[in-house]
C-alpha atoms as a PDB file:
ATOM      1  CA  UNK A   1      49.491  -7.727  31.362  1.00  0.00           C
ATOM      2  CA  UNK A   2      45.557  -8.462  32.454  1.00  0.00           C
ATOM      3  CA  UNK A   3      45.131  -4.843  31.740  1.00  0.00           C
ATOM      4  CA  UNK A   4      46.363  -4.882  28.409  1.00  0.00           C
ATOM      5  CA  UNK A   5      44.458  -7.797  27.697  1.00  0.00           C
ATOM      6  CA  UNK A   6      41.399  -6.522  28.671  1.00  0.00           C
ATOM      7  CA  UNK A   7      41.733  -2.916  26.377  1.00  0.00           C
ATOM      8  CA  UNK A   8      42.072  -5.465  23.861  1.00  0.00           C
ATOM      9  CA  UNK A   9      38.978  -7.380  24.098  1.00  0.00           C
ATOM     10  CA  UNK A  10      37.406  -3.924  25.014  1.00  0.00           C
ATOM     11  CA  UNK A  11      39.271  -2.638  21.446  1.00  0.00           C
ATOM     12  CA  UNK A  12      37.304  -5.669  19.261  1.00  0.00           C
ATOM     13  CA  UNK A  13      34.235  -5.570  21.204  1.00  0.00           C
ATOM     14  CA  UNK A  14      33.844  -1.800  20.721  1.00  0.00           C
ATOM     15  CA  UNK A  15      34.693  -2.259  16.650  1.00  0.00           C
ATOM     16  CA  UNK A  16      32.558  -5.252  16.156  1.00  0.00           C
ATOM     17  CA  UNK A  17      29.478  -3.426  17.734  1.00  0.00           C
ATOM     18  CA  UNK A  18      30.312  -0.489  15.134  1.00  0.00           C
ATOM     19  CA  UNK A  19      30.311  -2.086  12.298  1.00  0.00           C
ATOM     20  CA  UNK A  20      27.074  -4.492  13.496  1.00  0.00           C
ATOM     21  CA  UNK A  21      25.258  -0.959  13.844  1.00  0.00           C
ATOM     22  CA  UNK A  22      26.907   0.952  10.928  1.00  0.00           C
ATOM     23  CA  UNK A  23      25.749  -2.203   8.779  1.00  0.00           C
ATOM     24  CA  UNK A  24      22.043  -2.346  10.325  1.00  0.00           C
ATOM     25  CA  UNK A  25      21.529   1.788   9.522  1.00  0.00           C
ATOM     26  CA  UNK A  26      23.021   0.983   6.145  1.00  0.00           C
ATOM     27  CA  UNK A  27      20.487  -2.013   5.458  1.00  0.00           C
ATOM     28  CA  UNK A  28      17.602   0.223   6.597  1.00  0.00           C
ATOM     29  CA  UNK A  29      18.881   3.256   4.482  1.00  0.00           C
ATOM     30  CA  UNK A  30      19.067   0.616   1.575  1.00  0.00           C
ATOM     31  CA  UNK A  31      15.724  -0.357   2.098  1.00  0.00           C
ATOM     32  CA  UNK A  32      14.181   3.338   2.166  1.00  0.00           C
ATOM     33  CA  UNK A  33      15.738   4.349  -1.028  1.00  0.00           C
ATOM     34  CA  UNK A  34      14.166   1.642  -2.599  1.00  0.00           C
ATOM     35  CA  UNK A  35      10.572   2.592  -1.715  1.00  0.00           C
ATOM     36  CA  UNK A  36       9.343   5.315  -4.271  1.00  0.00           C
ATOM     37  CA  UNK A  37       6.929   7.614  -2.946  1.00  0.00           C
ATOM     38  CA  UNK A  38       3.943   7.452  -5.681  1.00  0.00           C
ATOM     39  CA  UNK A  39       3.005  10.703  -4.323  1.00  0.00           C
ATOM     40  CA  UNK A  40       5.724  13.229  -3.877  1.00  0.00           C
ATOM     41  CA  UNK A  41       5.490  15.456  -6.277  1.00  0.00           C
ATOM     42  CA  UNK A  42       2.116  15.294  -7.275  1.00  0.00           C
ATOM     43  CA  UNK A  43      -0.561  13.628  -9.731  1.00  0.00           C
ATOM     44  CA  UNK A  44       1.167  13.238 -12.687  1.00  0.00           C
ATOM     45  CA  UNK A  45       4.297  11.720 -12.466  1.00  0.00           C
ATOM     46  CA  UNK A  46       2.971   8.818 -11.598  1.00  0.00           C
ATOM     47  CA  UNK A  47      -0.939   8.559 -12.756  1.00  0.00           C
ATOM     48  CA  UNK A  48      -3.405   9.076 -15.256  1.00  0.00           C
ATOM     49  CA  UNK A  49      -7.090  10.270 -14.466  1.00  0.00           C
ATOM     50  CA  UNK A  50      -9.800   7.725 -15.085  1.00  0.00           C
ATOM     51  CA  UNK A  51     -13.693   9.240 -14.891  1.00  0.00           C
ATOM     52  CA  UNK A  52     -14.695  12.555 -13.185  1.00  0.00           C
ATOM     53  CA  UNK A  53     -13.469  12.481 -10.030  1.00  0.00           C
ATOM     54  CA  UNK A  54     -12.342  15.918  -8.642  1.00  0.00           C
ATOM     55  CA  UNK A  55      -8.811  14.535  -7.511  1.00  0.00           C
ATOM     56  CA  UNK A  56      -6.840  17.854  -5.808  1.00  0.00           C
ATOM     57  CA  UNK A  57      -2.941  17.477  -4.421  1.00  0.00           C
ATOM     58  CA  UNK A  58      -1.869  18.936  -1.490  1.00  0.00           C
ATOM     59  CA  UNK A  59       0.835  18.633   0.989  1.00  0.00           C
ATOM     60  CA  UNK A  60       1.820  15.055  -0.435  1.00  0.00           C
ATOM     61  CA  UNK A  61      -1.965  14.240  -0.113  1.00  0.00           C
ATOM     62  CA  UNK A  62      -4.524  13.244  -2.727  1.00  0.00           C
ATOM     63  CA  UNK A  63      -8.223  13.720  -1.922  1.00  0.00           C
ATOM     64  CA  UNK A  64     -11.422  14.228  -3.660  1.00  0.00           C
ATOM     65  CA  UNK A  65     -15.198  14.665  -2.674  1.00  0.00           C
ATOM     66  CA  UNK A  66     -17.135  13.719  -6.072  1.00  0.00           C
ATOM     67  CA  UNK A  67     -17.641  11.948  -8.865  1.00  0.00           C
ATOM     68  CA  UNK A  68     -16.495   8.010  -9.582  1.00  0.00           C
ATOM     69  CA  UNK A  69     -13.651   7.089 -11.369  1.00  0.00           C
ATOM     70  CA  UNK A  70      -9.588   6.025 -10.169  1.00  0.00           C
ATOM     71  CA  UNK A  71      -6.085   7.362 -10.501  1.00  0.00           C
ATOM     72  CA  UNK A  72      -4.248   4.610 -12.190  1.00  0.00           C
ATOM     73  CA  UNK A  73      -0.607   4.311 -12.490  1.00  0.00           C
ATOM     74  CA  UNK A  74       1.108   4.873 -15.770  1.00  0.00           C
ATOM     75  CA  UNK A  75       3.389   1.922 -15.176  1.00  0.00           C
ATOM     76  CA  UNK A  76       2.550  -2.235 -14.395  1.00  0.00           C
ATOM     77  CA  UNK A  77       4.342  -3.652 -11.585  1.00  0.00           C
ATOM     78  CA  UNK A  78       3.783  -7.460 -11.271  1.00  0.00           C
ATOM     79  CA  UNK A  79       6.400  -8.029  -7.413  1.00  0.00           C
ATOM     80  CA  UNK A  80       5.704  -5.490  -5.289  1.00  0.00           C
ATOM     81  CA  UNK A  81       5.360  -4.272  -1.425  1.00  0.00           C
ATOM     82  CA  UNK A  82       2.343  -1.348  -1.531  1.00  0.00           C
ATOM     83  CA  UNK A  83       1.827   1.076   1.471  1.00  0.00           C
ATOM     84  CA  UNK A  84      -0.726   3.706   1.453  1.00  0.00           C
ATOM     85  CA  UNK A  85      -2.280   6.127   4.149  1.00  0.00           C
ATOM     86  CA  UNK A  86      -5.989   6.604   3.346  1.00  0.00           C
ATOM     87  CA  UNK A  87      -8.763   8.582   5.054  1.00  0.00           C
ATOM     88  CA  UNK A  88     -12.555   8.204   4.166  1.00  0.00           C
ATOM     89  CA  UNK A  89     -15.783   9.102   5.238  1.00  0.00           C
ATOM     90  CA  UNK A  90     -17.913   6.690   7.251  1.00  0.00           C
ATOM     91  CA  UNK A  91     -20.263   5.618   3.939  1.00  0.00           C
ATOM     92  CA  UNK A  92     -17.876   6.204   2.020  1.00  0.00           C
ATOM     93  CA  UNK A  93     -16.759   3.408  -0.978  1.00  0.00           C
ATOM     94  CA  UNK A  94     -13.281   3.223  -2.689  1.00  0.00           C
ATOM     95  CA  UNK A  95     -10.366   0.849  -2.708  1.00  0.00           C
ATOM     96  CA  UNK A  96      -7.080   0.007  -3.851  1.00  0.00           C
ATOM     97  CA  UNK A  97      -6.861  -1.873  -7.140  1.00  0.00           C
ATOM     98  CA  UNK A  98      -3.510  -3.819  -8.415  1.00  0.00           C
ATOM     99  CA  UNK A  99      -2.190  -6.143 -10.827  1.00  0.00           C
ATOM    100  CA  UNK A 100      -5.214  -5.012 -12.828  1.00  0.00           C
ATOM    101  CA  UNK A 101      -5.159  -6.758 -16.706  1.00  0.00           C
ATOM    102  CA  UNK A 102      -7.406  -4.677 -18.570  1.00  0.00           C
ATOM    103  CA  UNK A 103      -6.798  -0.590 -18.300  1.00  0.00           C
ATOM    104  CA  UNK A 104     -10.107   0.131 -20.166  1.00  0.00           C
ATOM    105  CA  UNK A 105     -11.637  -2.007 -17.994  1.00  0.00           C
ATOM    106  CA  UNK A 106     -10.753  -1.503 -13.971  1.00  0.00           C
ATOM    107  CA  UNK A 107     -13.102  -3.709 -11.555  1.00  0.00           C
ATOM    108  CA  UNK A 108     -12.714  -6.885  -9.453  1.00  0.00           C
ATOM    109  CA  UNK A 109     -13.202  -8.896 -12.370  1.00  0.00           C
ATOM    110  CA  UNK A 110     -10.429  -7.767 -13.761  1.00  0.00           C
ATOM    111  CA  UNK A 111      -8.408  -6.320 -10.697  1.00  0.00           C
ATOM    112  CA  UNK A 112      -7.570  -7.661  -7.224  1.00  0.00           C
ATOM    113  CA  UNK A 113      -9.242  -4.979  -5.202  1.00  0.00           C
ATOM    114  CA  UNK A 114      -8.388  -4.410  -1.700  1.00  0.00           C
ATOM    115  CA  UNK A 115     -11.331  -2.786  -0.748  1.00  0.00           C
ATOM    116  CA  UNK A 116     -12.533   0.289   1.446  1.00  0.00           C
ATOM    117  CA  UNK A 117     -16.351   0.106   2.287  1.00  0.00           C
ATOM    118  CA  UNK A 118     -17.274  -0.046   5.483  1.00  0.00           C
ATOM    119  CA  UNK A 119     -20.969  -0.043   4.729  1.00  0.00           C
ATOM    120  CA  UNK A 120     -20.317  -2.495   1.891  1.00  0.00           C
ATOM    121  CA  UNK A 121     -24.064  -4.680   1.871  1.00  0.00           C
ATOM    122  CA  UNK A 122     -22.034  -7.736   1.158  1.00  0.00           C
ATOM    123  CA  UNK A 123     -19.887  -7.720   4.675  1.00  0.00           C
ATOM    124  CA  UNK A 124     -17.729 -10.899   3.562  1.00  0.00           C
ATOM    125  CA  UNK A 125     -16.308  -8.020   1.032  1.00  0.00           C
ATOM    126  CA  UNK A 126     -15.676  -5.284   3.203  1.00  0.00           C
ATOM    127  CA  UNK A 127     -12.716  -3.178   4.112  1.00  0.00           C
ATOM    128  CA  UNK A 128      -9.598  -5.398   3.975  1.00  0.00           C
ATOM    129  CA  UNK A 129     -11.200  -7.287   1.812  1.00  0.00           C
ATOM    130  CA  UNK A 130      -9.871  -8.673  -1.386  1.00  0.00           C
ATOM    131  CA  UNK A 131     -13.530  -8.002  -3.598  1.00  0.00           C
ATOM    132  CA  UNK A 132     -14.590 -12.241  -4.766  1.00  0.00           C
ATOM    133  CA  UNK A 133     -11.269 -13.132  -3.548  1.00  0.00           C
ATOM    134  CA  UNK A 134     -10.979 -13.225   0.287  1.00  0.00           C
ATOM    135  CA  UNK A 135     -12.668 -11.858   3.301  1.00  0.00           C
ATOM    136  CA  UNK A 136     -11.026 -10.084   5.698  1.00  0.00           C
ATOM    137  CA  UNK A 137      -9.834 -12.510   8.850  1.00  0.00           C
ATOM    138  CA  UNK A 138     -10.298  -9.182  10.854  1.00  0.00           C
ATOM    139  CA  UNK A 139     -13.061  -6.785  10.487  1.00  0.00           C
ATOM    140  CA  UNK A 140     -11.596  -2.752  10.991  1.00  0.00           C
ATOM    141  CA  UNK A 141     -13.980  -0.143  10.969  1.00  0.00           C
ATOM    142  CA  UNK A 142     -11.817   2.556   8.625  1.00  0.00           C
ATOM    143  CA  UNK A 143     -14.771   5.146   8.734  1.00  0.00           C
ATOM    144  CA  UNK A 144     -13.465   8.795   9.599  1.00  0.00           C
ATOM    145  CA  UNK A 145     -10.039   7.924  10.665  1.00  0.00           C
ATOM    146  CA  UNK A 146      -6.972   7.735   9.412  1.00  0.00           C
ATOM    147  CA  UNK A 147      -5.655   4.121   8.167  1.00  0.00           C
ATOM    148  CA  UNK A 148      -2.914   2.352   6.714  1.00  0.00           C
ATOM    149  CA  UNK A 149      -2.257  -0.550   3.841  1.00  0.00           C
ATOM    150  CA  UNK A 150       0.119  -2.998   3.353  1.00  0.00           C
ATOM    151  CA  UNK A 151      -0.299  -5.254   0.484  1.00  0.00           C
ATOM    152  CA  UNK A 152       2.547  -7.821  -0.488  1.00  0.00           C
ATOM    153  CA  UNK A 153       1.936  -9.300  -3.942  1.00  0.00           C
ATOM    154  CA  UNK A 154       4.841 -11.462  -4.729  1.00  0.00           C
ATOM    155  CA  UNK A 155       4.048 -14.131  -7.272  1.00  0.00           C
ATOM    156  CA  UNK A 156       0.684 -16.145  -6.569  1.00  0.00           C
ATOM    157  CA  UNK A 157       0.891 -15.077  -2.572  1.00  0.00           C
ATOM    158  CA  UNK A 158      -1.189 -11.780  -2.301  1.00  0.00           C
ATOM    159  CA  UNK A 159      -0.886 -10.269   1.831  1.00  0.00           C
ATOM    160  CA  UNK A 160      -3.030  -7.396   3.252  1.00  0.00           C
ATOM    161  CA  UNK A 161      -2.472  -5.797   6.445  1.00  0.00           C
ATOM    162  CA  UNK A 162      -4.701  -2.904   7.736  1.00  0.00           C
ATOM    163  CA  UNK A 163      -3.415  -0.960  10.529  1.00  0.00           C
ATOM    164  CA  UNK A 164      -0.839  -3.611  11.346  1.00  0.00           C
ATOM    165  CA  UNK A 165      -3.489  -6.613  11.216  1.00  0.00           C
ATOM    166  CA  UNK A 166      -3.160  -9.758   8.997  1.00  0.00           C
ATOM    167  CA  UNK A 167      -6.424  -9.447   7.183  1.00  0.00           C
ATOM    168  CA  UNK A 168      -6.078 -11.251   4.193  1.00  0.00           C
ATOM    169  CA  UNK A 169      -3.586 -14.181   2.909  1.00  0.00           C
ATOM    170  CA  UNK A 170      -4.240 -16.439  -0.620  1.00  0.00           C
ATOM    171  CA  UNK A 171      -2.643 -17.962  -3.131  1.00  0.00           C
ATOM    172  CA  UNK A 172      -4.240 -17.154  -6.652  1.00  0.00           C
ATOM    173  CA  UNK A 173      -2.651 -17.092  -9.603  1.00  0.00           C
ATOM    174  CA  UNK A 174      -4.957 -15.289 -12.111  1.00  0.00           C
ATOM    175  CA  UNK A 175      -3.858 -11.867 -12.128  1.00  0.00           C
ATOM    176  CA  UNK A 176       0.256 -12.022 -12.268  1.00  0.00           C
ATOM    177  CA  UNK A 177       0.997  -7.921 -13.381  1.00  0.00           C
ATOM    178  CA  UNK A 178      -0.780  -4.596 -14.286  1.00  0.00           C
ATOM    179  CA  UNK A 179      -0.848  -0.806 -12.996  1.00  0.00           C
ATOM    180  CA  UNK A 180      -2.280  -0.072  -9.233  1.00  0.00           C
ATOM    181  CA  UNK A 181      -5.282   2.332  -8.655  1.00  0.00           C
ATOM    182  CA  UNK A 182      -6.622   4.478  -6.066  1.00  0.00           C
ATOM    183  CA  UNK A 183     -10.302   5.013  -6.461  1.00  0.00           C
ATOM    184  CA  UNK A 184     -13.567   7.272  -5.244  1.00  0.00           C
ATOM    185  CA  UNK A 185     -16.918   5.049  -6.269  1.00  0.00           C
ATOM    186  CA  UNK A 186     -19.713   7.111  -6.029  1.00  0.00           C
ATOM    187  CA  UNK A 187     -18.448  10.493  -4.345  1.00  0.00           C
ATOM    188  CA  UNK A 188     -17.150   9.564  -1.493  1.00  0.00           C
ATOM    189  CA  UNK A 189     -14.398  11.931   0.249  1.00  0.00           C
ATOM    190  CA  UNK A 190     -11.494   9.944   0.606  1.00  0.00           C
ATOM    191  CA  UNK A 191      -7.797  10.788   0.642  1.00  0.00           C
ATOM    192  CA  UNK A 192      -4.757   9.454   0.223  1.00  0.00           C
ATOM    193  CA  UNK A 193      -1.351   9.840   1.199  1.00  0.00           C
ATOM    194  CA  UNK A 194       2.550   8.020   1.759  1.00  0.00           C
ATOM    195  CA  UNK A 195       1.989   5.855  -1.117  1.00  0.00           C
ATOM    196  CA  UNK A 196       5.244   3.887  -1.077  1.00  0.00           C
ATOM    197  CA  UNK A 197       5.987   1.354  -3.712  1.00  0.00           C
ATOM    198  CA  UNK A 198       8.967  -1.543  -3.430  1.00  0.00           C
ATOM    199  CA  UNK A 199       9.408  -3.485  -6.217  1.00  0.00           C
ATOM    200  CA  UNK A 200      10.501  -7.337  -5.183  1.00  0.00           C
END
């Protein structure tokens, strides 16, 4: 009788622990197939060219080595989680723009811009920095490595992590939806690459 009652609780114990782990791969599956890859199969399904930037696409990478300008996506997104790879040379200046309100217009007056300049004269506005908005609460040297982005812009709440540090956290309100840009300012060789997007 003990026997049979322990196969039983065995029996439940060994189903319940299935299902806990068949529904935790099926939450993260969920949660991949909702991030769209801004870069898989090129430039232009997803962006249009802004200035004279000599953007090339390779192996699910953007990069360019001259000329100022941004790739800016064809569509707004207002809720969003945005992860990008980026590489860039040590003076190098470019950023990530979102929310941005005017498309003939793209700058930090009219963008938030989560900036990459190391070298930036201004420090409080550096890399990880959200340009006039916030500086970063952690200063990262991005300069010649490889780095990564996370910015959360849900509603007024706007979150930046660099390389898996909190750098920035505010509440504004100003800029509530627009398209997201990657940009080269001034000829810098940058690159670019895993550009998820997650709508919230």
């Amino acid at each position: 009788m003990k026997f049979l009652i322990y196969c039983t609780i065995y029996f439940i114990a060994f189903i319940s622990s299935s299902c806990i782990q068949n529904n935790r791969i099926t939450a993260i599956n969920t949660s991949n197939e909702l991030k769209q890859n801004m870069l898989l199969n090129g430039i232009s399904d997803h962006w249009n060219e802004i200035g004279d930037v000599n953007w090339s696409f390779q192996d699910e990478t953007v990069s360019s080595t001259s000329g100022t300008g941004h790739l800016i996506s064809k569509e707004s997104y207002d809720n969003f989680i945005l992860e990008a790879d980026f590489w860039i040379n040590d003076v190098g200046n470019s950023g990530i723009f979102i929310r941005c309100s005017n498309y003939e217009e793209i700058a930090a007056a009219t963008c938030y811009e989560i900036n990459i300049f190391d070298q930036r004269p201004d420090q409080r506005f550096r890399t990880g920095a959200i340009v006039n908005y916030a500086e970063p609460k952690v200063y990262i040297s991005a300069g010649g490595n490889w780095n990564r982005f996370k910015i959360i812009a849900d509603g007024p709440s706007i979150i930046v992590y660099l390389n898996g540090h909190l750098v920035v956290d505010i509440v504004n309100s100003k800029l509530r939806s627009g398209p997201i840009t990657l940009q080269n300012n001034g000829g810098a060789i940058v690159k670019f690459k895993n550009v998820l997007l997650e709508e919230l």
